[in-house]
Protein backbone atom coordinates (compact mmCIF):
# COMPACT_ATOMS: atom_id res chain seq x y z
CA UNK A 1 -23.46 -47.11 23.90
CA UNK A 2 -24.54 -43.60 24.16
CA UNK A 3 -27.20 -42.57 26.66
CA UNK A 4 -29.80 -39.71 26.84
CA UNK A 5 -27.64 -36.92 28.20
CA UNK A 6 -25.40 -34.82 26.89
CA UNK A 7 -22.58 -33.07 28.61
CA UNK A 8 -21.39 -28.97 28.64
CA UNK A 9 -18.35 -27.93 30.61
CA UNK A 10 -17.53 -24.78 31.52
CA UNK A 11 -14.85 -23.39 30.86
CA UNK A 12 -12.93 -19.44 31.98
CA UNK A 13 -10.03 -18.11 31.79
CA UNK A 14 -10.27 -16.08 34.80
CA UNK A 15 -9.13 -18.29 37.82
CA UNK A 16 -8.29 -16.15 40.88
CA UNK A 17 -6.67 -19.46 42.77
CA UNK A 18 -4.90 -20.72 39.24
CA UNK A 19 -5.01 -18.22 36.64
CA UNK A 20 -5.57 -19.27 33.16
CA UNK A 21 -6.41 -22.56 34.43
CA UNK A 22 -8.06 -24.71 31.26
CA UNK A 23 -5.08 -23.78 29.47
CA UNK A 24 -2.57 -25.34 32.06
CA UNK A 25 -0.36 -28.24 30.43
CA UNK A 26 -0.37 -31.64 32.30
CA UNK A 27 2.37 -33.14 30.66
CA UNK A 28 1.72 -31.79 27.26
CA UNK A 29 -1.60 -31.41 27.03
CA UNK A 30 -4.34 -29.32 28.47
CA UNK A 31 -6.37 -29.62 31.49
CA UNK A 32 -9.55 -29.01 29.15
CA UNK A 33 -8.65 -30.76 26.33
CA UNK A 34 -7.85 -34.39 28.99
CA UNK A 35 -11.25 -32.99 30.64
CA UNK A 36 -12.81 -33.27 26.87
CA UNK A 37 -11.08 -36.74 26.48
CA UNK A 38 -12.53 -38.05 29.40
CA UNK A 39 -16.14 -36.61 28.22
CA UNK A 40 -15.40 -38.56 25.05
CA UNK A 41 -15.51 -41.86 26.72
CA UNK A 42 -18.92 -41.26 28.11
CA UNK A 43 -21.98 -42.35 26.98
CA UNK A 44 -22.75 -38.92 26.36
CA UNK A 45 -24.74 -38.37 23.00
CA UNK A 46 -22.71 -34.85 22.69
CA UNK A 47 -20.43 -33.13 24.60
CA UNK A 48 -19.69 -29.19 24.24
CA UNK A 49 -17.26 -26.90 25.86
CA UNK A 50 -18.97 -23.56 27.08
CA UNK A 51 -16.57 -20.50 27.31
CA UNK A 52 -16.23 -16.67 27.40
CA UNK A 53 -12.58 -16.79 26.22
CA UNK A 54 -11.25 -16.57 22.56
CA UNK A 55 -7.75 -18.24 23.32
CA UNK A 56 -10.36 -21.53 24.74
CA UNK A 57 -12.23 -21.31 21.94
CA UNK A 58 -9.43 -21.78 19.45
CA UNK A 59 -7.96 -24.18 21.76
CA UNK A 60 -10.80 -26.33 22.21
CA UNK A 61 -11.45 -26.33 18.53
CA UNK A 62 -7.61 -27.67 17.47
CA UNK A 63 -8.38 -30.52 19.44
CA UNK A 64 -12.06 -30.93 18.01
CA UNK A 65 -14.69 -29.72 20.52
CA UNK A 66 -17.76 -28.13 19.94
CA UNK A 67 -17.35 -24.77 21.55
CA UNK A 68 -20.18 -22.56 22.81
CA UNK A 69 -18.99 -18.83 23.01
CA UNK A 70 -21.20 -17.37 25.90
CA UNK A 71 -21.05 -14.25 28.11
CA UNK A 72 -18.16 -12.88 30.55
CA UNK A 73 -20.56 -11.50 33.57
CA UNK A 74 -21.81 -15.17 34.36
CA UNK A 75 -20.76 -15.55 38.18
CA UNK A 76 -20.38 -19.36 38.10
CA UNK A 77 -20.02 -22.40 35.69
CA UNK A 78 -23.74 -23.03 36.09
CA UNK A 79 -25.04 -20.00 34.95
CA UNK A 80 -22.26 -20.31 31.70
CA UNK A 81 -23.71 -23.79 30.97
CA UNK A 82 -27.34 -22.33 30.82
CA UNK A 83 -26.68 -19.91 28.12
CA UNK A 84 -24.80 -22.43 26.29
CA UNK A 85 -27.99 -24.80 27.02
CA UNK A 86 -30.39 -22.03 25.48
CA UNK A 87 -27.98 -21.28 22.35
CA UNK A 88 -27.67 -24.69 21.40
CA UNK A 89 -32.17 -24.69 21.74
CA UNK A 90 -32.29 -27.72 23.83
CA UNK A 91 -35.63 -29.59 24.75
CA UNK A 92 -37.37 -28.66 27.71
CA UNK A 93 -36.38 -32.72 29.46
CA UNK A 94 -32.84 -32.84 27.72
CA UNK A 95 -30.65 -34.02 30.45
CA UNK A 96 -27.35 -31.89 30.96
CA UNK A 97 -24.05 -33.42 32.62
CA UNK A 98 -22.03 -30.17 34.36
CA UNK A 99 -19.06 -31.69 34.22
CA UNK A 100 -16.80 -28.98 35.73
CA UNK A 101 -13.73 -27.82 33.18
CA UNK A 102 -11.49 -29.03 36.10
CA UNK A 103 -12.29 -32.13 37.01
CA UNK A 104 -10.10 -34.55 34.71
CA UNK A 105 -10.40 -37.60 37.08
CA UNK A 106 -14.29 -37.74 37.43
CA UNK A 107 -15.00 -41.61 37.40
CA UNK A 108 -16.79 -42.42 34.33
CA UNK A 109 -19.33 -44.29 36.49
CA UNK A 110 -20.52 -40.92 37.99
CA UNK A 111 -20.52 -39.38 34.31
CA UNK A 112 -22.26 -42.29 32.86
CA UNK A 113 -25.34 -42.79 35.89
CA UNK A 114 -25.66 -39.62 37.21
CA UNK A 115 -28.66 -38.48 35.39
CA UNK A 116 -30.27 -41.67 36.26
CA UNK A 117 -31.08 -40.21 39.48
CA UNK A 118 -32.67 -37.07 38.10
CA UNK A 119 -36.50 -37.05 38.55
CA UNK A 120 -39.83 -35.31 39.74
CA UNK A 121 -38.78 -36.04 43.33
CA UNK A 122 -35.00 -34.60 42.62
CA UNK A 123 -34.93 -32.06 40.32
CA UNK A 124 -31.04 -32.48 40.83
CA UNK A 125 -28.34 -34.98 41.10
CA UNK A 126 -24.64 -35.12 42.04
CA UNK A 127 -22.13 -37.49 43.70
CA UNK A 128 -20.01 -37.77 46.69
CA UNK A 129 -17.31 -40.19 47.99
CA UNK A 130 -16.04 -40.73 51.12
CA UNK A 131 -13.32 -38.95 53.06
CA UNK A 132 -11.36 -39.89 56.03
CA UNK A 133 -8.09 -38.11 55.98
CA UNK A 134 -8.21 -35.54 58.84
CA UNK A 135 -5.90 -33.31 56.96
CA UNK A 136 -7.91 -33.38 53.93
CA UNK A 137 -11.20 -32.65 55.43
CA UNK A 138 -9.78 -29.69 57.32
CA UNK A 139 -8.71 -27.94 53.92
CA UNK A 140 -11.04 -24.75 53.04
CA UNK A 141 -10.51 -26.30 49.31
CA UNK A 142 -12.69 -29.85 49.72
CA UNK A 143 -16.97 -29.11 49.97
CA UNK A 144 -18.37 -31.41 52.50
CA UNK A 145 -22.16 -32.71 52.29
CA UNK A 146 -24.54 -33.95 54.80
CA UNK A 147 -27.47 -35.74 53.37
CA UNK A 148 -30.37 -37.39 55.06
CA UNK A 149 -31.65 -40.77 55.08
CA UNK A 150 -33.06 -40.61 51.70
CA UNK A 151 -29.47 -39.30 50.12
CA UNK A 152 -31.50 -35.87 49.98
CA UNK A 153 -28.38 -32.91 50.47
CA UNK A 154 -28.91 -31.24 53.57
CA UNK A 155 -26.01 -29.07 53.40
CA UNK A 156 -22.88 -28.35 51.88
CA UNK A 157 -19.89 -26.23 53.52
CA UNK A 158 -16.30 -26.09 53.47
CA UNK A 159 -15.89 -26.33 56.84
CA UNK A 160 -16.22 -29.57 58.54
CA UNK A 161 -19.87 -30.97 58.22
CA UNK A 162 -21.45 -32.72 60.89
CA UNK A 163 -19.26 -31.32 63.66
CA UNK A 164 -17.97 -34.00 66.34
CA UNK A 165 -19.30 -32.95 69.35
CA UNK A 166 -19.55 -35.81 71.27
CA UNK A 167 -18.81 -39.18 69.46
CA UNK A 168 -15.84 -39.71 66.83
CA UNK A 169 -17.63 -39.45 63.83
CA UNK A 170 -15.75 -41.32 60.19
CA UNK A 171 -19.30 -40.89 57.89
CA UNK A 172 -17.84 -37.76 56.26
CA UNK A 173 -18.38 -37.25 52.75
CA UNK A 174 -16.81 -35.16 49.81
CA UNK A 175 -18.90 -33.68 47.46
CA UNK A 176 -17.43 -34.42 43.77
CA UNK A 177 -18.33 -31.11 41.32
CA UNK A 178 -20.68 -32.68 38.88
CA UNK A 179 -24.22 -31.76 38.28
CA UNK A 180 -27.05 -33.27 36.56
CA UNK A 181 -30.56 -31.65 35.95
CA UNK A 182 -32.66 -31.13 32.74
CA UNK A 183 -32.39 -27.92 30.62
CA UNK A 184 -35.60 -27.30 32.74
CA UNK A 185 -34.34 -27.01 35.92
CA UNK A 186 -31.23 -25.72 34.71
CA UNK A 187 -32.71 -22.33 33.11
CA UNK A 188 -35.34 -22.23 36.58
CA UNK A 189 -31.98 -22.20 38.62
CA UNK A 190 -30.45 -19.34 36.96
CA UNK A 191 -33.29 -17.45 37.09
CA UNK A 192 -32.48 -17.34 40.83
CA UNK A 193 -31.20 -14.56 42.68
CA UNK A 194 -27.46 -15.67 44.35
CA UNK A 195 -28.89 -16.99 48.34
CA UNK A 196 -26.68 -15.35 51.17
CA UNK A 197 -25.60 -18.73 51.99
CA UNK A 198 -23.82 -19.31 48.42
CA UNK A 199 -22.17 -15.63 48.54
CA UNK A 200 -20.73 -16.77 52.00
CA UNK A 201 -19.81 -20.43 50.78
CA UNK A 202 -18.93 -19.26 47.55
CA UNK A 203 -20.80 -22.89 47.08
CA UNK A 204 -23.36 -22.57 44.02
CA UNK A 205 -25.56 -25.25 44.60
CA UNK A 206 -26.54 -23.94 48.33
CA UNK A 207 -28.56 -21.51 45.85
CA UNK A 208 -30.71 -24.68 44.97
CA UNK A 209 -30.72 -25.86 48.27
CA UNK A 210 -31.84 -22.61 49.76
CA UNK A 211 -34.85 -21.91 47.11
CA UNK A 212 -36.31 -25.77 47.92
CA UNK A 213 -34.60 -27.91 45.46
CA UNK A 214 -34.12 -31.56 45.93
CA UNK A 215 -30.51 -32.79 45.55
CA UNK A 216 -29.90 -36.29 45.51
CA UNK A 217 -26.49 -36.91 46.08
CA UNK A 218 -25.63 -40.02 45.40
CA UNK A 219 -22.10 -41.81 46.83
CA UNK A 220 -19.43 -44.01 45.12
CA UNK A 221 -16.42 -45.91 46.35
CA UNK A 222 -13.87 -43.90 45.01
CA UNK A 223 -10.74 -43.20 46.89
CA UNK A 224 -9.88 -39.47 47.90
CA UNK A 225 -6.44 -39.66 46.00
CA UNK A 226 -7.77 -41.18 42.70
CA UNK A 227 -10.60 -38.42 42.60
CA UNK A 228 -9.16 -34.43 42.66
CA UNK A 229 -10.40 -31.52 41.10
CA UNK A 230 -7.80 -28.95 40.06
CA UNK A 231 -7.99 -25.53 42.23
CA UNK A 232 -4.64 -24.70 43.14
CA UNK A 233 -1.18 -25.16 42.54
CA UNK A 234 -0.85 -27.83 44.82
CA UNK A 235 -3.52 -29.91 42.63
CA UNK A 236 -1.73 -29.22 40.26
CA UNK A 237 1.16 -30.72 41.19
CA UNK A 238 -0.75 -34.20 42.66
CA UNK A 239 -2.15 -34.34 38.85
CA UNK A 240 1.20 -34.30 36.99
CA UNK A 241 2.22 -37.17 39.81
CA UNK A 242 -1.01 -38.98 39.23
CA UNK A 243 -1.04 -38.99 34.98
CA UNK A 244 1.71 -40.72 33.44
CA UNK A 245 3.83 -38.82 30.68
C-alpha cells in the first residue's frame, strides 16, 4: 500500500568522522544502496536519492534509484533535500520523509507513520526511542531530546538532557535522524539563517526549534541496539555484526 509521502535521502561524499561514507560496503553492498532497500519497503509513493557526488550518482543509478544531482555548498542533509524538493517541482503540501543516507536500520514503522503526525499545530515530525545504557547516553555521538507533555521537542543536545540533579532519572530519550514536514515547511526552513545553538550543537533541527517551529517527536519501542545510525568506525563495525552476510 503506498501512502502520501514520498521519501529523499541525502546523500555526500564528504564525511569528516567516516569519509566516503554512502559508498562503504556492509558485506557487499553499500550503505546507500541497503538505505535505498529499506526505502523500497515503505509505503512511500517515490523515493529519490539527493547528492552532490558523481561516483553516488552512478552508484545509486546501477542499483536503480532516482538520483537528484544538487549543489556542494549545502551545510546539512536538510538543506540538500530542499533543492532536490524544488528540482523535482513538488506541491506546496507534498509530504517529504528525510530519511538520513545513514540510517539503514530505521524501523519501517517510523518510515511508514511519521508524516501522520505532521500538521498545522506541528509543522514537523520525528521519532525517538528510549535509552538507558549509561555508556551510551554519555557518547558525544547519540542526540538526546526533551519534549514536553504534549511530545512538543523542547530541546535537543548531545550532552546529557535533563541533567540528574537530584533524583535518578531513566526517562531519557534518543532522538532517531528522520524528519518529516511538507515541501512547505521544508523550503521556509532553509530559508533560515544557521541559529547559534545549531553551529554549537552541530544539531540542525535546533535551527527549527530556535525560529518557533513545532516538533512533535513522537517515541517507539525500539531497542537501542536494533536502531544505529552509521557515524563512525565503530558503527560501522556494530552494523557488519548486526546484518547477516
Amino acid at each position: 500500500m503506498k501512502s502520501n509521502f514520498i521519501i529523499i535521502i541525502p546523500a555526500r561524499a564528504g564525511s569528516v568522522r567516516l569519509p566516503n561514507k554512502p559508498l562503504t560496503m556492509i558485506h557487499g553492498k553499500s550503505l546507500i544502496s541497503r538505505v535505498f532497500e529499506l526505502a523500497k519497503k515503505s509505503n512511500a509513493s517515490a523515493i529519490y536519492i539527493a547528492t552532490d557526488s558523481e561516483h553516488i550518482n552512478d552508484h545509486a543509478k546501477s542499483f536503480g534509484a532516482d538520483v537528484v544531482m544538487t549543489s556542494s555548498n549545502h551545510k546539512s542533509g536538510m538543506d540538500r533535500i530542499a533543492e532536490a524538493a524544488k528540482i523535482l517541482n513538488l506541491e506546496p503540501e507534498t509530504l517529504i520523509i528525510n530519511l538520513q543516507g545513514d540510517e539503514p536500520f530505521m524501523p519501517l514503522e517510523v518510515i511508514n507513520t511519521l508524516s501522520t503526525f505532521v500538521n498545522s499545530d506541528n509543522q514537523i515530525a520525528t521519532a525517538c526511542i528510549p535509552l538507558k545504557d549509561k555508556k551510551i547516553l554519555n557518547n558525544l555521538n547519540e542526540v538526546k531530546v526533551v519534549r514536553s507533555l504534549s511530545k512538543r521537542a523542547m530541546y535537543f543536545s548531545r550532552s546529557v538532557i535533563p541533567y540528574e540533579f537530584i533524583n535518578n532519572f531513566d526517562g531519557y530519550f534518543k532522538h532517531l535522524g528522520i524528519y518529516a514536514y511538507s515541501f512547505k515547511t521544508l523550503q521556509e526552513l532553509t530559508q533560515l539563517e544557521q541559529s547559534d545553538n545549531e553551529i554549537i550543537e552541530k544539531l540542525e533541527q535546533l535551527r527549527f526549534l530556535d525560529n518557533g517551529f513545532n516538533i512533535l517527536v513522537q517515541d517507539y519501542d525500539y531497542d537501542y541496539d536494533l536502531v544505529i545510525g552509521i557515524d563512525t568506525l565503530e558503527d560501522l563495525k556494530l552494523a557488519n555484526k548486526l546484518i547477516k552476510p
